[in-house]
C-alpha atoms as a PDB file:
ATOM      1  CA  UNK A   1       0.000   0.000   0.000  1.00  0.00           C
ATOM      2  CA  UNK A   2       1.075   3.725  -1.071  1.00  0.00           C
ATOM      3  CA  UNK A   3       1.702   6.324   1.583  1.00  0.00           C
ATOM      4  CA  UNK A   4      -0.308   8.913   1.376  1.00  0.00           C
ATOM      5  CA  UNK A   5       2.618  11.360   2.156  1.00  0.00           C
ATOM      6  CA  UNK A   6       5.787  11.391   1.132  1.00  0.00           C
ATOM      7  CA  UNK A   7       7.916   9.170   3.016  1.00  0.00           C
ATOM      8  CA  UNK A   8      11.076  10.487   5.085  1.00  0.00           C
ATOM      9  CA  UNK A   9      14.307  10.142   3.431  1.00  0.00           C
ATOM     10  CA  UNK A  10      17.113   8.910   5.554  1.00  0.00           C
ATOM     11  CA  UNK A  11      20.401   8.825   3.408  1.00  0.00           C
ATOM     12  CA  UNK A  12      21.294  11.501   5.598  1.00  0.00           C
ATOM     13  CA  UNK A  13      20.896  10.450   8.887  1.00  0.00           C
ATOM     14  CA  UNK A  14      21.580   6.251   8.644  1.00  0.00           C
ATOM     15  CA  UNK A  15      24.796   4.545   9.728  1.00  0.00           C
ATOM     16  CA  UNK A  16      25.497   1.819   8.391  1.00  0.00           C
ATOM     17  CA  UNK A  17      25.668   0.403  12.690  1.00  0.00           C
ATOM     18  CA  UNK A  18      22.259   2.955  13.319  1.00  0.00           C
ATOM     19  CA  UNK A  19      20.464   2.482   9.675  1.00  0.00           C
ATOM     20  CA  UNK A  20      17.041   3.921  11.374  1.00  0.00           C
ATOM     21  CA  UNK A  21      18.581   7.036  13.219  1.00  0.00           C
ATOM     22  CA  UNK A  22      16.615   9.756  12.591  1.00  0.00           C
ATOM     23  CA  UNK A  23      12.892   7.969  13.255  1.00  0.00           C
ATOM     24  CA  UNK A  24      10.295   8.126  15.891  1.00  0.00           C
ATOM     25  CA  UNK A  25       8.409   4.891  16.734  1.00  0.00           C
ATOM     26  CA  UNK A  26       5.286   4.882  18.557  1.00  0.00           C
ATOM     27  CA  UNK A  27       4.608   1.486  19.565  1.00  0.00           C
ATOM     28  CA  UNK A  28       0.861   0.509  20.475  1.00  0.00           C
ATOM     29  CA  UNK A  29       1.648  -2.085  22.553  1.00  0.00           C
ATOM     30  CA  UNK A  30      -0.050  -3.426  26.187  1.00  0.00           C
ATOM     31  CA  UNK A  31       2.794  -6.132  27.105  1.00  0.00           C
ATOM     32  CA  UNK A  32       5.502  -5.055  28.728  1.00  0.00           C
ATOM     33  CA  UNK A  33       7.628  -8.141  27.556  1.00  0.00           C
ATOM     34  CA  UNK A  34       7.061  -7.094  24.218  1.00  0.00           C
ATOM     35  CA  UNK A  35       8.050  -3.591  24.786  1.00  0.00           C
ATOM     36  CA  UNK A  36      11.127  -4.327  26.044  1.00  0.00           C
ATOM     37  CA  UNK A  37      11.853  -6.402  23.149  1.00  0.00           C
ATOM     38  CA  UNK A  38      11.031  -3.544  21.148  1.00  0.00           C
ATOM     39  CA  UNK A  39      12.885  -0.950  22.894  1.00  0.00           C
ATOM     40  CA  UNK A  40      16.247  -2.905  22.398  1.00  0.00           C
ATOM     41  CA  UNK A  41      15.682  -3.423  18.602  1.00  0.00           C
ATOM     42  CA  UNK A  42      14.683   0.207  17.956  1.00  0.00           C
ATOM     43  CA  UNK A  43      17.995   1.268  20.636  1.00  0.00           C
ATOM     44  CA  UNK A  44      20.308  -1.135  18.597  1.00  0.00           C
ATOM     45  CA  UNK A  45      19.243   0.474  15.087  1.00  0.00           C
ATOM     46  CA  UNK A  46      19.153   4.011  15.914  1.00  0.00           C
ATOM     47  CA  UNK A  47      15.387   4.783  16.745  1.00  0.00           C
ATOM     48  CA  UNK A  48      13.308   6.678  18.962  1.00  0.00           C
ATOM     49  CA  UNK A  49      10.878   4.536  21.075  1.00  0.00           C
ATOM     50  CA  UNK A  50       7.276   5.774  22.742  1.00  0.00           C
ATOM     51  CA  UNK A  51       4.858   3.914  23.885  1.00  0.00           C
ATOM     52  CA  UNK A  52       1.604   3.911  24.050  1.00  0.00           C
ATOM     53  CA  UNK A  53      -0.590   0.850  26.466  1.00  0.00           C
ATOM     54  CA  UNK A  54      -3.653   1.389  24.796  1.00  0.00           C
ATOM     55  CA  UNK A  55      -5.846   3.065  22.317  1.00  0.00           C
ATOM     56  CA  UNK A  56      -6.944   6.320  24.400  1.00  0.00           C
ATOM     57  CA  UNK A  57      -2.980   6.719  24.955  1.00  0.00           C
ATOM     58  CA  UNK A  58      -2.159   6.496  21.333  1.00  0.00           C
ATOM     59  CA  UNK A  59      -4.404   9.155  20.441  1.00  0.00           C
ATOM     60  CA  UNK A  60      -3.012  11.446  22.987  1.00  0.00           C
ATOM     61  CA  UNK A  61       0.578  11.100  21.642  1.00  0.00           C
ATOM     62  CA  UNK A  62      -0.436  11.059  18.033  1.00  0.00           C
ATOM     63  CA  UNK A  63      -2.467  14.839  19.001  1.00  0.00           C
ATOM     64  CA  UNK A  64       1.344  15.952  20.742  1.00  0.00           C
ATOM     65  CA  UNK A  65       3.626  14.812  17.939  1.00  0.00           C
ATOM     66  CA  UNK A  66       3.616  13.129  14.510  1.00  0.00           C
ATOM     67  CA  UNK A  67       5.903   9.838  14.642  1.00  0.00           C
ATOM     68  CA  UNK A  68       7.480   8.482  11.403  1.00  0.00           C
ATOM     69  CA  UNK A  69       6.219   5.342  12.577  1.00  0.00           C
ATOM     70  CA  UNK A  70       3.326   3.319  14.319  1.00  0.00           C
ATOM     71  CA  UNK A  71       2.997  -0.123  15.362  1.00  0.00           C
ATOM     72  CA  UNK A  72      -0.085  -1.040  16.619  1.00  0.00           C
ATOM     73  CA  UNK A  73      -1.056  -4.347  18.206  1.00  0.00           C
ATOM     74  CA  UNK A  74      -3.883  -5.931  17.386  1.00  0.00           C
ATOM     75  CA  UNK A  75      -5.536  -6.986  20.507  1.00  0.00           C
ATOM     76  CA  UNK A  76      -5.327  -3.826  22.899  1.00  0.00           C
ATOM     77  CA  UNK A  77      -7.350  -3.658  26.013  1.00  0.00           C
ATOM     78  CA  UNK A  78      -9.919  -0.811  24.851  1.00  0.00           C
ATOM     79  CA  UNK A  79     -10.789  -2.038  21.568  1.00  0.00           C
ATOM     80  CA  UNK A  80      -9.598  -3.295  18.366  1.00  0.00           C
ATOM     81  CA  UNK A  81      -5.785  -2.201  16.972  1.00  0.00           C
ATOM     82  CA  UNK A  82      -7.757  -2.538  13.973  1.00  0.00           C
ATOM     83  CA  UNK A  83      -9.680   0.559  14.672  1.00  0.00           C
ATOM     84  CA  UNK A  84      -6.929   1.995  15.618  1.00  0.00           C
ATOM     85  CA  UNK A  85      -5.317   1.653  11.892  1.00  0.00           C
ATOM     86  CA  UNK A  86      -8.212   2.666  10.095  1.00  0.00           C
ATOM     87  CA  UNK A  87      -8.122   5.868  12.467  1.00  0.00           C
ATOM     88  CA  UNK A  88      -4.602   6.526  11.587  1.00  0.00           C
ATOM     89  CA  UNK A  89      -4.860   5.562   7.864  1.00  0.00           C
ATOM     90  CA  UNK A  90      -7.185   8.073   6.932  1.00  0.00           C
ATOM     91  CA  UNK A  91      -5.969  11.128   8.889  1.00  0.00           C
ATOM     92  CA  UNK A  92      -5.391  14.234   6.687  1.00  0.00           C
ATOM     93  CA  UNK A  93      -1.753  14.401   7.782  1.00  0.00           C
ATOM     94  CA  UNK A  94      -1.054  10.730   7.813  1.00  0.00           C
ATOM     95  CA  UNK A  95       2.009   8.868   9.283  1.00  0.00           C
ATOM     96  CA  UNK A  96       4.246   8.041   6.524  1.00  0.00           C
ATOM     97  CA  UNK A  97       4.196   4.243   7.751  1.00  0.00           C
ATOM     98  CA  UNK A  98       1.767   2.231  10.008  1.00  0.00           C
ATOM     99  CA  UNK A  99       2.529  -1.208  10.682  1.00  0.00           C
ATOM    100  CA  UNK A 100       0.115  -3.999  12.495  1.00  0.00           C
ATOM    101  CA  UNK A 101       1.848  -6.577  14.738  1.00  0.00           C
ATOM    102  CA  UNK A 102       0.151  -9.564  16.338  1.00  0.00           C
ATOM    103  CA  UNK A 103       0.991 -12.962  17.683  1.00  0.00           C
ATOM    104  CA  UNK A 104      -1.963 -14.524  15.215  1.00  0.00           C
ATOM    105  CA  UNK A 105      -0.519 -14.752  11.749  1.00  0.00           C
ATOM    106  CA  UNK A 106      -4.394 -14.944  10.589  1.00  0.00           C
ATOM    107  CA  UNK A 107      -4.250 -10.998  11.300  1.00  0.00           C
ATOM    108  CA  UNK A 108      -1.992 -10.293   8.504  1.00  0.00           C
ATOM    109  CA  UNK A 109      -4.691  -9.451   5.980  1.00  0.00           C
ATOM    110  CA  UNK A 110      -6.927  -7.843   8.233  1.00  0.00           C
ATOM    111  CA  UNK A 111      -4.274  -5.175   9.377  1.00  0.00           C
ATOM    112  CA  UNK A 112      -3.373  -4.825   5.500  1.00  0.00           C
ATOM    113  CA  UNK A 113      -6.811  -4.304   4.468  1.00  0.00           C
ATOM    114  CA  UNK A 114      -7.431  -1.918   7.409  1.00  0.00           C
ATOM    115  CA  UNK A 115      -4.479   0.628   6.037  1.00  0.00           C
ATOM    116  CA  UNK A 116      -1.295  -0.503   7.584  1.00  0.00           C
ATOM    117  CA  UNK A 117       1.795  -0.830   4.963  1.00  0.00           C
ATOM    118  CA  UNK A 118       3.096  -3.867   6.655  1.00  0.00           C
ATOM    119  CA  UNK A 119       2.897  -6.639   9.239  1.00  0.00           C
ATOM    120  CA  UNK A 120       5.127  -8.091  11.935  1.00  0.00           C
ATOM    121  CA  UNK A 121       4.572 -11.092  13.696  1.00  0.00           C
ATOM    122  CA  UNK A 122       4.983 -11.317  17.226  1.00  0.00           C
ATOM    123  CA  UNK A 123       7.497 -12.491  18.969  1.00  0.00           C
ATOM    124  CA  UNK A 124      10.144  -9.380  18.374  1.00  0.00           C
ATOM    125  CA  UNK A 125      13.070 -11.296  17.892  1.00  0.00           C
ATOM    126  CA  UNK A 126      15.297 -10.203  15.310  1.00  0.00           C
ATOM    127  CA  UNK A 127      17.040  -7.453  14.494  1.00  0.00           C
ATOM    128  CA  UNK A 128      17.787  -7.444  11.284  1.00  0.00           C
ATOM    129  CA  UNK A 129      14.539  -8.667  10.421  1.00  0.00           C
ATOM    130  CA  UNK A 130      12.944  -5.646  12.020  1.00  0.00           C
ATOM    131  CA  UNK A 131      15.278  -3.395  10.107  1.00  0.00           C
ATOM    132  CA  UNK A 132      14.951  -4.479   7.276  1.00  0.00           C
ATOM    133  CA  UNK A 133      10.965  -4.357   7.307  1.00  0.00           C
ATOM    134  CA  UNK A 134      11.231  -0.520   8.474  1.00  0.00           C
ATOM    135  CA  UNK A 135      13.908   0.184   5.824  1.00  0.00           C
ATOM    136  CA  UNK A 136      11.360  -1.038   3.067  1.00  0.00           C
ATOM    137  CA  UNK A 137       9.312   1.252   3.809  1.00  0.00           C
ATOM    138  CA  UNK A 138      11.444   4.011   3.623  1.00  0.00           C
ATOM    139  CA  UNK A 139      13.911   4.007   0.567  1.00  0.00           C
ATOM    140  CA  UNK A 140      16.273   6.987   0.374  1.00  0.00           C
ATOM    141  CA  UNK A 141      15.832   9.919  -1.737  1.00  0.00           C
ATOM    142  CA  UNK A 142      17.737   8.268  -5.100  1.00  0.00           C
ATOM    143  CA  UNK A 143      15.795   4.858  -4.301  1.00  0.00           C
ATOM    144  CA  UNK A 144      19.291   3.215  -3.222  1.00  0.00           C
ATOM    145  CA  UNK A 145      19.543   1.194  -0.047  1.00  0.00           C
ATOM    146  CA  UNK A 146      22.552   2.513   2.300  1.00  0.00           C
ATOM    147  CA  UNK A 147      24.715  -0.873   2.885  1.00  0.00           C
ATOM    148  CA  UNK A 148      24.133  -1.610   6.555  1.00  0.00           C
ATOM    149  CA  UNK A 149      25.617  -4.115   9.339  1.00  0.00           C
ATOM    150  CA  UNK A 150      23.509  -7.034   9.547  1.00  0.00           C
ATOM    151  CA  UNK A 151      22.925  -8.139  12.955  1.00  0.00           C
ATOM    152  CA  UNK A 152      21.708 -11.714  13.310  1.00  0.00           C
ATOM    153  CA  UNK A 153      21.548 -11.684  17.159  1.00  0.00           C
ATOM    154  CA  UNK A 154      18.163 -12.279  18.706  1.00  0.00           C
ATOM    155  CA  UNK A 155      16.673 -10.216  21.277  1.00  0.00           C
ATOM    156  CA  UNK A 156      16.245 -11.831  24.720  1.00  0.00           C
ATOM    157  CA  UNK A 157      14.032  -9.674  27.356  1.00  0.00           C
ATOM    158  CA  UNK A 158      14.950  -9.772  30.920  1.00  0.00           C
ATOM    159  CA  UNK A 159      12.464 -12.611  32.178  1.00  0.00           C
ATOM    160  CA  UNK A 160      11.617  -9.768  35.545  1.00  0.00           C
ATOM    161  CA  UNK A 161       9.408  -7.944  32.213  1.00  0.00           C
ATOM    162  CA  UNK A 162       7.786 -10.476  31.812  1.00  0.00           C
ATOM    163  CA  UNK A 163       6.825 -11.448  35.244  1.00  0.00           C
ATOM    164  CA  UNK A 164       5.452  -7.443  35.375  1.00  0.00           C
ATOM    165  CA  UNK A 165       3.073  -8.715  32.818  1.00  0.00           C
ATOM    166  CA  UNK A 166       1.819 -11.738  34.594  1.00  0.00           C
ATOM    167  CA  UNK A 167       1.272  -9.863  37.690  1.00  0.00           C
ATOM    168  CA  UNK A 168      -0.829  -7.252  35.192  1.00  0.00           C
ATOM    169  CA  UNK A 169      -2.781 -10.420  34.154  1.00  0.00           C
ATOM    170  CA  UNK A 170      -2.766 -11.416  37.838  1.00  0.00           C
ATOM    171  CA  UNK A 171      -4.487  -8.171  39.358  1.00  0.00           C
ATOM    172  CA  UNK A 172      -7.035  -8.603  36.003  1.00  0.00           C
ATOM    173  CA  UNK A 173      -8.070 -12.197  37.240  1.00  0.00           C
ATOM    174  CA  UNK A 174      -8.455 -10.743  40.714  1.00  0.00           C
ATOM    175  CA  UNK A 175     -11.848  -9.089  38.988  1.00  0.00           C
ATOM    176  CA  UNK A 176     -13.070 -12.464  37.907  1.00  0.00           C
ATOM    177  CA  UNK A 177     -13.293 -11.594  34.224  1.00  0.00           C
ATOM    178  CA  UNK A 178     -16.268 -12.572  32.149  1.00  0.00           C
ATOM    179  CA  UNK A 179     -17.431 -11.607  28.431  1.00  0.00           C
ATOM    180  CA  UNK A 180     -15.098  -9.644  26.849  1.00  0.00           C
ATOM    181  CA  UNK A 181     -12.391  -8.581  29.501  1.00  0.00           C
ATOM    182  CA  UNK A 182     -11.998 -12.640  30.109  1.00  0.00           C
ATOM    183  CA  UNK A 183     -11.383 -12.585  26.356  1.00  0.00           C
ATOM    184  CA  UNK A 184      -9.096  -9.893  26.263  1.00  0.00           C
ATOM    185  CA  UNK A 185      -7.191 -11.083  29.392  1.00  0.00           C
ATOM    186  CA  UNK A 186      -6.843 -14.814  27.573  1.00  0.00           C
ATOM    187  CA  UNK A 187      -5.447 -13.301  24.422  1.00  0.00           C
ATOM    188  CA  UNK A 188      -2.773 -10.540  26.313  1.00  0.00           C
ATOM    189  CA  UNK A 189      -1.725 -13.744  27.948  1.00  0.00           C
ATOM    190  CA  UNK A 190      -1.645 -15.780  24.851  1.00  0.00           C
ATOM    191  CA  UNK A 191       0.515 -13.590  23.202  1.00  0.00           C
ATOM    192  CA  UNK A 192       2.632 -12.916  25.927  1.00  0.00           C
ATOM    193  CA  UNK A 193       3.623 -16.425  27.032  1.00  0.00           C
ATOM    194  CA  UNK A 194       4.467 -17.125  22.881  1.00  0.00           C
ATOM    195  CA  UNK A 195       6.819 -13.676  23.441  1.00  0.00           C
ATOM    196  CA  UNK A 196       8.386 -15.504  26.869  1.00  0.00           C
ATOM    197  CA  UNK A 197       8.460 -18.844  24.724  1.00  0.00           C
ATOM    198  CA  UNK A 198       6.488 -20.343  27.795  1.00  0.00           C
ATOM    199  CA  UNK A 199       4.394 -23.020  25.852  1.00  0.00           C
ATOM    200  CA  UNK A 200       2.465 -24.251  28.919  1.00  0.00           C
ATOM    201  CA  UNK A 201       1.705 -20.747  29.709  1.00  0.00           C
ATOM    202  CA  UNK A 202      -0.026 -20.452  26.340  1.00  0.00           C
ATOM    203  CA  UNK A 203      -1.925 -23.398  26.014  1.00  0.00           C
ATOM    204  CA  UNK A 204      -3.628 -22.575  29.141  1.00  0.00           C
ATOM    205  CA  UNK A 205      -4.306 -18.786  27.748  1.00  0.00           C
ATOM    206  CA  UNK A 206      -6.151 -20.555  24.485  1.00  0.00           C
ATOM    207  CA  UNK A 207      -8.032 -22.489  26.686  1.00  0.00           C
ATOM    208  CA  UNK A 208      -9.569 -20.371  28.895  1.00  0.00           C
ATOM    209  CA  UNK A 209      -9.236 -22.129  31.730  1.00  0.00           C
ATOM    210  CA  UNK A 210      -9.540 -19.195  34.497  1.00  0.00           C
ATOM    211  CA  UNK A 211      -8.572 -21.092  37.367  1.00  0.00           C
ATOM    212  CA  UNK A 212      -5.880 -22.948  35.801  1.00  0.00           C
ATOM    213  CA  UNK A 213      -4.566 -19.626  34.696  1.00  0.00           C
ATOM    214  CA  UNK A 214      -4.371 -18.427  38.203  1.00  0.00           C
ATOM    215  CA  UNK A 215      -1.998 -20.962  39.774  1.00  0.00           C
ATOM    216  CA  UNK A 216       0.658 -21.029  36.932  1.00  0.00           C
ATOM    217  CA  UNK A 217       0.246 -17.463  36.885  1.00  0.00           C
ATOM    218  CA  UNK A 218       1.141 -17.422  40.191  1.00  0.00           C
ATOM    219  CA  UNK A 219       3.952 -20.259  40.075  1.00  0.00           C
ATOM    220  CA  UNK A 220       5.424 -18.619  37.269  1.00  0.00           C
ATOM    221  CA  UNK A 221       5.645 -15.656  39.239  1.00  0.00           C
ATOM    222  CA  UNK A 222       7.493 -17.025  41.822  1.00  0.00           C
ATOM    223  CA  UNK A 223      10.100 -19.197  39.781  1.00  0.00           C
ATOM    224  CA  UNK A 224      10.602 -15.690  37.913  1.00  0.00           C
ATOM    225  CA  UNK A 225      11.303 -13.899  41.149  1.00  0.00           C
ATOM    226  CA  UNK A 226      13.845 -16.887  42.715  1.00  0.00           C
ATOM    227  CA  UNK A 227      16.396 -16.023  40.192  1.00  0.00           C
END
């Protein structure tokens, strides 16, 4: 999909070690885990990182500044990111790239055919992956690419992030979810445990199992603060 605007140009402001110096990211994004992962990819290629935990905070940053780029995830606890791209898509001014993210691969069309230029699956794990989506989507003024170093190291979270988002999910059981928050709350911790790589964790997310959710949430917890 075309941009409605023309797109930055970044031949120069790149390093070949920094190839996305010179953006703004706003990142849509209600896990923790997954911000963190984000924040080191975006610190390791030169980007600026915000962050917004939910629709109603999104629109408050997008009315203080204009980023180069958005992520939005899909599932976000006050409505669809879906919405949310639409919303952004057709703004008069609008951001020269918007890209959905979710840990469902089945979203990939929807986010296209909402208005984002691009998808990226969940988890956030490489870097040069995740430069080389954002670079797409910005070639430089004479259409060149800018040779870069190509990091193939993987991003790793500290496991205390995401323990903060299993105590999030923790204080949300605490309400005894029904309807759609138990939805919601099933899905954050679907996509978190896939992030975390903590299989068990997921399983019992898809099934919506409420009180098996509660004790691993809580033994999880506690492994993650004994190290």
């Amino acid at each position: 999909m075309e941009n409605h605007d023309k797109k930055i140009d970044l031949s120069f402001r790149s390093t070949p070690s920094r190839p996305l110096l010179g953006l703004t990211i706003l990142l849509v994004e209600d896990s923790r885990f997954a911000c963190e992962a984000m924040r080191i990819m975006a610190l390791r290629s030169g980007a600026r990182l915000r962050r917004a935990d939910c629709m109603t905070s999104a629109r408050r940053h997008m009315r203080l500044y204009r980023p180069s780029v958005v992520i939005v995830d899909i599932g976000l606890p006050d409505g669809s990111g879906l919405d949310l791209i639409r919303e952004i898509s057709s703004a008069n001014t609008r951001v020269p790239a918007i890209i959905g993210t979710s840990g469902d691969d089945m979203m990939h069309n929807a986010a296209l055919k909402a208005g984002a230029d691009t998808f990226i699956s969940k988890p956030y794990e490489s870097i040069s992956a995740f430069q080389s989506e954002i670079l797409r989507l910005f070639p430089f003024q004479d259409g060149t690419w800018q040779p870069r170093v190509v990091r193939d190291d993987l991003v790793r979270p500290d496991p205390v992030v995401y323990r903060d988002d299993l105590c999030h999910a923790k204080s949300l059981l605490a309400q005894n979810p029904t309807g759609p928050m138990k939805n919601y709350l099933c899905r954050f911790l679907d996509g978190v445990a896939q992030s975390a790589g903590d299989g068990p964790m997921a399983t019992a997310a898809q099934s919506g199992d409420i009180l098996a959710l509660g004790q691993l949430i809580d033994r999880r917890i506690n492994q993650i603060s004994a190290i």
